[in-house]
C-alpha atoms as a PDB file:
ATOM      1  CA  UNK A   1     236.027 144.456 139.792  1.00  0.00           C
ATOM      2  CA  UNK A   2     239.390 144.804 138.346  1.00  0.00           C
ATOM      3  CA  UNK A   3     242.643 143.582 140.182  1.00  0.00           C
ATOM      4  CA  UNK A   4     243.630 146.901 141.867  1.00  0.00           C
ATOM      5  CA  UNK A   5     240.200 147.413 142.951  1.00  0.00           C
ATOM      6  CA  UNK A   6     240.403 143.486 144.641  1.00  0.00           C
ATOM      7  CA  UNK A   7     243.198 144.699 146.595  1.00  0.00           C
ATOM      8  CA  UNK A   8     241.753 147.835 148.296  1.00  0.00           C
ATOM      9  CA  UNK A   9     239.085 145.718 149.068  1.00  0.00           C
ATOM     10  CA  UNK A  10     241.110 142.512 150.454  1.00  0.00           C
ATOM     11  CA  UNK A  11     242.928 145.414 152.571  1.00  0.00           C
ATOM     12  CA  UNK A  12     239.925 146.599 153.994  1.00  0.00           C
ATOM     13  CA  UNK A  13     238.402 143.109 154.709  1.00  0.00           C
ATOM     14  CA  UNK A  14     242.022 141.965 156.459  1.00  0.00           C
ATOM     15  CA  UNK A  15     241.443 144.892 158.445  1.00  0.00           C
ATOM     16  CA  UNK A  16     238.237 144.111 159.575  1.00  0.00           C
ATOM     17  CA  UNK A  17     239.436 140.265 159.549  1.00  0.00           C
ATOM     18  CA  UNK A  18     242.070 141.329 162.240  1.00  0.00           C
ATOM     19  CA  UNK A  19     239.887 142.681 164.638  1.00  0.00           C
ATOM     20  CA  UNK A  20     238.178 139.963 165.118  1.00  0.00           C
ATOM     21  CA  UNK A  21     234.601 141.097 162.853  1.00  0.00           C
ATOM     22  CA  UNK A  22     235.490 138.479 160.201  1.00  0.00           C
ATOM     23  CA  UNK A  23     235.178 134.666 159.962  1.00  0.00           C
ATOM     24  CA  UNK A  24     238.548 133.252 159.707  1.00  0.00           C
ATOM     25  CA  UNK A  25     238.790 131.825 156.337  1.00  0.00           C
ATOM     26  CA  UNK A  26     240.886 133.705 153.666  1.00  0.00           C
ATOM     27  CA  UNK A  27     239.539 136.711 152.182  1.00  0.00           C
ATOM     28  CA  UNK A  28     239.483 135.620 149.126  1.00  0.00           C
ATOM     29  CA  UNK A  29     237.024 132.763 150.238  1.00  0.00           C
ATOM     30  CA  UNK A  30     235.305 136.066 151.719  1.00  0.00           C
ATOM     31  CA  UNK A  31     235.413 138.167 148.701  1.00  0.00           C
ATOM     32  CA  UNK A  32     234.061 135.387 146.050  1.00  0.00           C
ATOM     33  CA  UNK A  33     231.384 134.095 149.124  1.00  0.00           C
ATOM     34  CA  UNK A  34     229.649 137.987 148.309  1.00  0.00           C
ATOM     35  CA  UNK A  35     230.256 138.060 145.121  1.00  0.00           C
ATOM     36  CA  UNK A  36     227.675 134.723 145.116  1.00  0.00           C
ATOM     37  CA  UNK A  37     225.016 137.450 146.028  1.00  0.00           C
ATOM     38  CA  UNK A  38     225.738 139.572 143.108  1.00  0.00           C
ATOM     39  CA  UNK A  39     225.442 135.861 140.923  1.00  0.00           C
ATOM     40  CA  UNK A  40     221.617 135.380 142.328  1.00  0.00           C
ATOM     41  CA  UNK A  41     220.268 138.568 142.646  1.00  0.00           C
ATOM     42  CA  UNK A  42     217.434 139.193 139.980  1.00  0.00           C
ATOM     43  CA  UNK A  43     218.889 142.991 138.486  1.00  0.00           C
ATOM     44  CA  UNK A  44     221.230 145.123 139.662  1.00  0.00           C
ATOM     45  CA  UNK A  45     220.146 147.448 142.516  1.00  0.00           C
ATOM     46  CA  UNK A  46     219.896 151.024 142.293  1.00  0.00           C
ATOM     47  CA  UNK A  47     219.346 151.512 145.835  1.00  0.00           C
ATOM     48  CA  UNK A  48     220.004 148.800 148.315  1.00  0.00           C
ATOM     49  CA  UNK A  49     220.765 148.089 151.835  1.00  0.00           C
ATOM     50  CA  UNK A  50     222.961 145.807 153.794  1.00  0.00           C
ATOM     51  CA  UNK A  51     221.744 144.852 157.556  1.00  0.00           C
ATOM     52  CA  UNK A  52     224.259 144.147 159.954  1.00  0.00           C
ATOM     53  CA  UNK A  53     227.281 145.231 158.321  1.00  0.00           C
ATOM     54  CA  UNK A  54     229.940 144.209 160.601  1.00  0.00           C
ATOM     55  CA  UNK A  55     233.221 143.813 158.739  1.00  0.00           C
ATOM     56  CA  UNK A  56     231.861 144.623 155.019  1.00  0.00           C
ATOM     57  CA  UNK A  57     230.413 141.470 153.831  1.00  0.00           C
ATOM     58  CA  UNK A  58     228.589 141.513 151.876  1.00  0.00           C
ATOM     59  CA  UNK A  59     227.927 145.130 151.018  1.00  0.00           C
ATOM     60  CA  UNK A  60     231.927 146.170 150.444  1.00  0.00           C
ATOM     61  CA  UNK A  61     232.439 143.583 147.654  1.00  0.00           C
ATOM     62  CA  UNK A  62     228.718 144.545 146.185  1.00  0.00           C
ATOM     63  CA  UNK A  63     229.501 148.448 146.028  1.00  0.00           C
ATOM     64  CA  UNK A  64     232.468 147.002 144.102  1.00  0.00           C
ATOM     65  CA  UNK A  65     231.026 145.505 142.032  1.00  0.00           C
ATOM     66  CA  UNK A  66     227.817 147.818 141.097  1.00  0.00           C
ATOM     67  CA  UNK A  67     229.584 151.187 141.054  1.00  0.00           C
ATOM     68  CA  UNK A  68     225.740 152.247 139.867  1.00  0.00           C
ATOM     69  CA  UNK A  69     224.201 151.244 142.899  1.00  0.00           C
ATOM     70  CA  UNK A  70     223.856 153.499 146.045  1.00  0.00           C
ATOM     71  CA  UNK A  71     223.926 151.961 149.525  1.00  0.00           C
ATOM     72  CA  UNK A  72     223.125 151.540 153.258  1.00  0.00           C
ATOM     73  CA  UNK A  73     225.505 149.827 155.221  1.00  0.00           C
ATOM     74  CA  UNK A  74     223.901 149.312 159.108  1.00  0.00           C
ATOM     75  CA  UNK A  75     225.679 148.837 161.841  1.00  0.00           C
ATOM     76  CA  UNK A  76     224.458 148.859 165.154  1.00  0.00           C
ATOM     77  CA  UNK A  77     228.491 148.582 166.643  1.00  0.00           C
ATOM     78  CA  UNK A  78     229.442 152.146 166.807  1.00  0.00           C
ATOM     79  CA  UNK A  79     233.001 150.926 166.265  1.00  0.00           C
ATOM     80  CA  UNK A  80     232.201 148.986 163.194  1.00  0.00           C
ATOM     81  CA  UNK A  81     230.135 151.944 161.434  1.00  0.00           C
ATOM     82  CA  UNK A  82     233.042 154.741 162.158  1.00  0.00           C
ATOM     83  CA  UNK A  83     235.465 151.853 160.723  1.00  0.00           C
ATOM     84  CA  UNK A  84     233.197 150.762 157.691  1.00  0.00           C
ATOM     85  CA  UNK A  85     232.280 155.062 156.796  1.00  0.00           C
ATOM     86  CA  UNK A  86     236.448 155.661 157.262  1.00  0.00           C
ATOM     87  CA  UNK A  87     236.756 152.823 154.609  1.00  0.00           C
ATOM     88  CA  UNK A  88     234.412 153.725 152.289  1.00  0.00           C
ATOM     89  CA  UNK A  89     235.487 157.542 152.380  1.00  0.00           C
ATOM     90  CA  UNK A  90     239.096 155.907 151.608  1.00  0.00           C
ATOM     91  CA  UNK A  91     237.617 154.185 148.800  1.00  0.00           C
ATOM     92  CA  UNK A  92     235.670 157.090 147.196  1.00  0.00           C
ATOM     93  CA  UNK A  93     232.117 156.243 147.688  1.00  0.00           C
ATOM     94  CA  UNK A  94     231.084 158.604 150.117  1.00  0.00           C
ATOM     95  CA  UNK A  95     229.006 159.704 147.559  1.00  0.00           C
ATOM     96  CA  UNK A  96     227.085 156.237 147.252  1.00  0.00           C
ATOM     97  CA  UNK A  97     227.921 154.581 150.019  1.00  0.00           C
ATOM     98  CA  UNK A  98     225.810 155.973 153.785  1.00  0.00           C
ATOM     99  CA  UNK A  99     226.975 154.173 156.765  1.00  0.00           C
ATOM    100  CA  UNK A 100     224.156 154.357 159.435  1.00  0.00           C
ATOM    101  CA  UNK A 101     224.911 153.209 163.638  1.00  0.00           C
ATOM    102  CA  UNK A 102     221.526 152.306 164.071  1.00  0.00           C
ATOM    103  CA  UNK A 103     219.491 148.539 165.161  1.00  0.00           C
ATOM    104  CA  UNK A 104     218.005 147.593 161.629  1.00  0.00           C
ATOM    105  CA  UNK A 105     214.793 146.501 162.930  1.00  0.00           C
ATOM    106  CA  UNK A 106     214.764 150.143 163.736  1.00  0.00           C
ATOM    107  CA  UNK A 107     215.372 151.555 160.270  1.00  0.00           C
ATOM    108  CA  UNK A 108     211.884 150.303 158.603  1.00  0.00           C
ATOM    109  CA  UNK A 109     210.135 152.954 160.491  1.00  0.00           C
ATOM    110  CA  UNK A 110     211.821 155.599 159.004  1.00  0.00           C
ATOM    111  CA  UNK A 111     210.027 157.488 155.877  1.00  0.00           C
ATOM    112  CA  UNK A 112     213.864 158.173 154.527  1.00  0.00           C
ATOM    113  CA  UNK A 113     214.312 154.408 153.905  1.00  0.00           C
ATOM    114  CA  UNK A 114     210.721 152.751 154.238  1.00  0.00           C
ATOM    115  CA  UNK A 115     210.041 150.561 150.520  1.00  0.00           C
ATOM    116  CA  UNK A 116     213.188 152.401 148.720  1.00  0.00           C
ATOM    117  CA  UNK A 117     215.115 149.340 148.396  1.00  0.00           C
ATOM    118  CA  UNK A 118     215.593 147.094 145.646  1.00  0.00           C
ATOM    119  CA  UNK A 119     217.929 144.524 147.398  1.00  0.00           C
ATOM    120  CA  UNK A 120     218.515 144.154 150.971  1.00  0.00           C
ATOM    121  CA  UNK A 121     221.200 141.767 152.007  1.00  0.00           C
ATOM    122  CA  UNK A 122     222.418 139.990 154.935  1.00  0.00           C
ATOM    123  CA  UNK A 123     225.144 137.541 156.076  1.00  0.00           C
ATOM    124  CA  UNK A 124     225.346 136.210 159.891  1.00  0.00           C
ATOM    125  CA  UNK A 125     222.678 138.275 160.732  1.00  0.00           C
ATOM    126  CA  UNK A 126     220.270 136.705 163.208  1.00  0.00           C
ATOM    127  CA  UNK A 127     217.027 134.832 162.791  1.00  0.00           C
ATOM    128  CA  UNK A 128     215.061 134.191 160.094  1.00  0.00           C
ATOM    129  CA  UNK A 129     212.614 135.852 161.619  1.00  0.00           C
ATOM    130  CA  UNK A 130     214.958 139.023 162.467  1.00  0.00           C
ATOM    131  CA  UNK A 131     216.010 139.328 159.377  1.00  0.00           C
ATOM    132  CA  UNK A 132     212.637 139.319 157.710  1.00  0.00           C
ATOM    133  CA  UNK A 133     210.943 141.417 159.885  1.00  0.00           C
ATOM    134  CA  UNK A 134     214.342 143.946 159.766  1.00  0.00           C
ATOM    135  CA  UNK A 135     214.215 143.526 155.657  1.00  0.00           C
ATOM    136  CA  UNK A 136     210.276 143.485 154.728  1.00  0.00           C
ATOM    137  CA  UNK A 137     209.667 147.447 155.703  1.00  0.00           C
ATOM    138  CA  UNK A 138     212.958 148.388 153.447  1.00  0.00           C
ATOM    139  CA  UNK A 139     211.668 146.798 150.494  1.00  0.00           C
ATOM    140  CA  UNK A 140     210.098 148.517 147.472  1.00  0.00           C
ATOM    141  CA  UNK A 141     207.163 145.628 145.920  1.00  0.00           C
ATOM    142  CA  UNK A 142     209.036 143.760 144.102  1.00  0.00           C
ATOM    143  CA  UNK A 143     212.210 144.107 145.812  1.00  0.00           C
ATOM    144  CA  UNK A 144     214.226 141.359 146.692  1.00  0.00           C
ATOM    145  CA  UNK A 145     215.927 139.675 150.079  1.00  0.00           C
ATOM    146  CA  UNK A 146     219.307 137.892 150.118  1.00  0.00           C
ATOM    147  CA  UNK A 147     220.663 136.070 152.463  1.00  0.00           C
ATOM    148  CA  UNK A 148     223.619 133.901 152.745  1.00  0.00           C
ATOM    149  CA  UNK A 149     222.330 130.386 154.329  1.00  0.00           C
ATOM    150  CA  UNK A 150     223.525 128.276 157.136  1.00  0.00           C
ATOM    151  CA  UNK A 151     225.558 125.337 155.711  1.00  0.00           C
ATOM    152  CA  UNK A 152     222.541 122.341 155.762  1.00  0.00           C
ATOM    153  CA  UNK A 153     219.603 125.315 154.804  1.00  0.00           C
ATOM    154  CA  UNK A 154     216.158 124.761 155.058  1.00  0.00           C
ATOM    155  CA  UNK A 155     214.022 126.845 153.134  1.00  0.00           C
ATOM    156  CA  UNK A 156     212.109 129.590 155.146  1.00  0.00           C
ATOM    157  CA  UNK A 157     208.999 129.134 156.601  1.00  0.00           C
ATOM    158  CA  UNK A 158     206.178 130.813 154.098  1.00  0.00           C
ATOM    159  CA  UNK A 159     203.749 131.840 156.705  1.00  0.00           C
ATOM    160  CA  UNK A 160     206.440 133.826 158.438  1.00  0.00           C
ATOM    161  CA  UNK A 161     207.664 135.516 154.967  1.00  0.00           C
ATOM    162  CA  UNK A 162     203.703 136.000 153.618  1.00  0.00           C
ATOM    163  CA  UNK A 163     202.918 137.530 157.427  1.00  0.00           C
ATOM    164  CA  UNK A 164     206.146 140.423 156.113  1.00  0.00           C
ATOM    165  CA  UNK A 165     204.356 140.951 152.930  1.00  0.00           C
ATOM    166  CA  UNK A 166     207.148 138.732 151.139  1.00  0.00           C
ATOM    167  CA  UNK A 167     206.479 135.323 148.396  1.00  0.00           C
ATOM    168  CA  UNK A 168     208.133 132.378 149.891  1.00  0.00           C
ATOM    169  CA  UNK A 169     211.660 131.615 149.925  1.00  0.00           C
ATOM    170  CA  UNK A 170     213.878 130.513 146.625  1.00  0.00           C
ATOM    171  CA  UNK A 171     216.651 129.079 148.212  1.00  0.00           C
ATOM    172  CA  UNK A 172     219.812 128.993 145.976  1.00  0.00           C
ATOM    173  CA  UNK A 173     220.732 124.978 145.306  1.00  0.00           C
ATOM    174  CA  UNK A 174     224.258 125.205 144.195  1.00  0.00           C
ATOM    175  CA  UNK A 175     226.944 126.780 147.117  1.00  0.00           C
ATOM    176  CA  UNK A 176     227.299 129.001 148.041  1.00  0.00           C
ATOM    177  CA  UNK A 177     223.408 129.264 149.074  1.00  0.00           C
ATOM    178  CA  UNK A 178     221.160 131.757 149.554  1.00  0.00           C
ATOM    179  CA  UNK A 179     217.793 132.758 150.801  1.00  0.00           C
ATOM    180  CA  UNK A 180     215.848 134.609 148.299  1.00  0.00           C
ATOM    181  CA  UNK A 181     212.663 136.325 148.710  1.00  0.00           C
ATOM    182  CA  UNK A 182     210.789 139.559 146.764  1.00  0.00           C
ATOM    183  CA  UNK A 183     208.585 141.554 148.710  1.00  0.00           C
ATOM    184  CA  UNK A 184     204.426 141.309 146.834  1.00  0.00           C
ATOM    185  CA  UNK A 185     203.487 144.148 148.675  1.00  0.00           C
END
């Protein structure tokens, strides 16, 4: 991501930072926090999808990044998802980028996105268990789970990834940390 590119994005994110639907470090601390995602994930995504959206993070800086990849961004805020589609139309990547207002644990049951995904992130999103059971459906086989980690992480529990259809967690050693996962079925 070139320097101009940073900018529009560090706009977009202190807009989103503003009202309140990002953490209040800088947003630089923001910006190179996703990036970490882009630094574990296996290969670069051709489709992916990004649960619980909120202000961007992850899934802004990771369009940025892989201008190859197309996206879901979900949102269950209606707010959120008209400010996050306004953005990315702003941005140019209306063409890659689909911003859905929908509950992600709702989205696996939909034949559109059903095991499409090579990647499906998350950041602050809820329970391991939430997550998983939001994630698993989305997944392609051999696609892969990332999720940013509480600060004193514990690796998942493998019963609770195998019941999902996913291989046991590969939590990330160095910070930032992540939860890693690839669906085996």
């Amino acid at each position: 991501m070139d320097s101009a590119d940073r900018a529009k994005l560090a706009d977009v994110l202190g807009q989103a930072q503003g009202r309140g639907w990002i953490g209040g470090r800088g947003i630089d601390q923001h910006i190179e926090h996703s990036l970490g995602f882009a630094s574990v994930v296996a290969a670069i995504p051709l489709a992916a999808v990004d649960l619980g959206s909120g202000g961007g993070l992850p899934a802004l800086v990771l369009a940025a990044v892989w201008p190859q990849s197309k996206w879901t961004l979900v949102e269950s805020s209606l707010s959120r998802a008209a400010f996050l589609e306004l953005h990315c139309a702003r941005l140019g990547w209306s063409e890659r980028v689909d911003v859905l207002h929908v509950a992600a644990e709702h989205l696996g049951g939909d034949e559109q996105y059903r095991g499409r995904a090579d990647l499906v992130t998350a950041r602050s999103f809820g329970p391991p268990s939430s997550v998983v059971e939001a994630a698993a459906p989305l997944l392609r086989s051999g696609g892969e789970l990332i999720v940013s980690a509480a600060p004193k992480p514990t690796p998942w529990p493998s019963d609770m990834l195998a019941n999902q259809g996913m291989a046991p967690d590969r939590l990330t050693q160095s910070p930032p940390r992540f939860h890693r996962s690839t669906r085996t079925s």
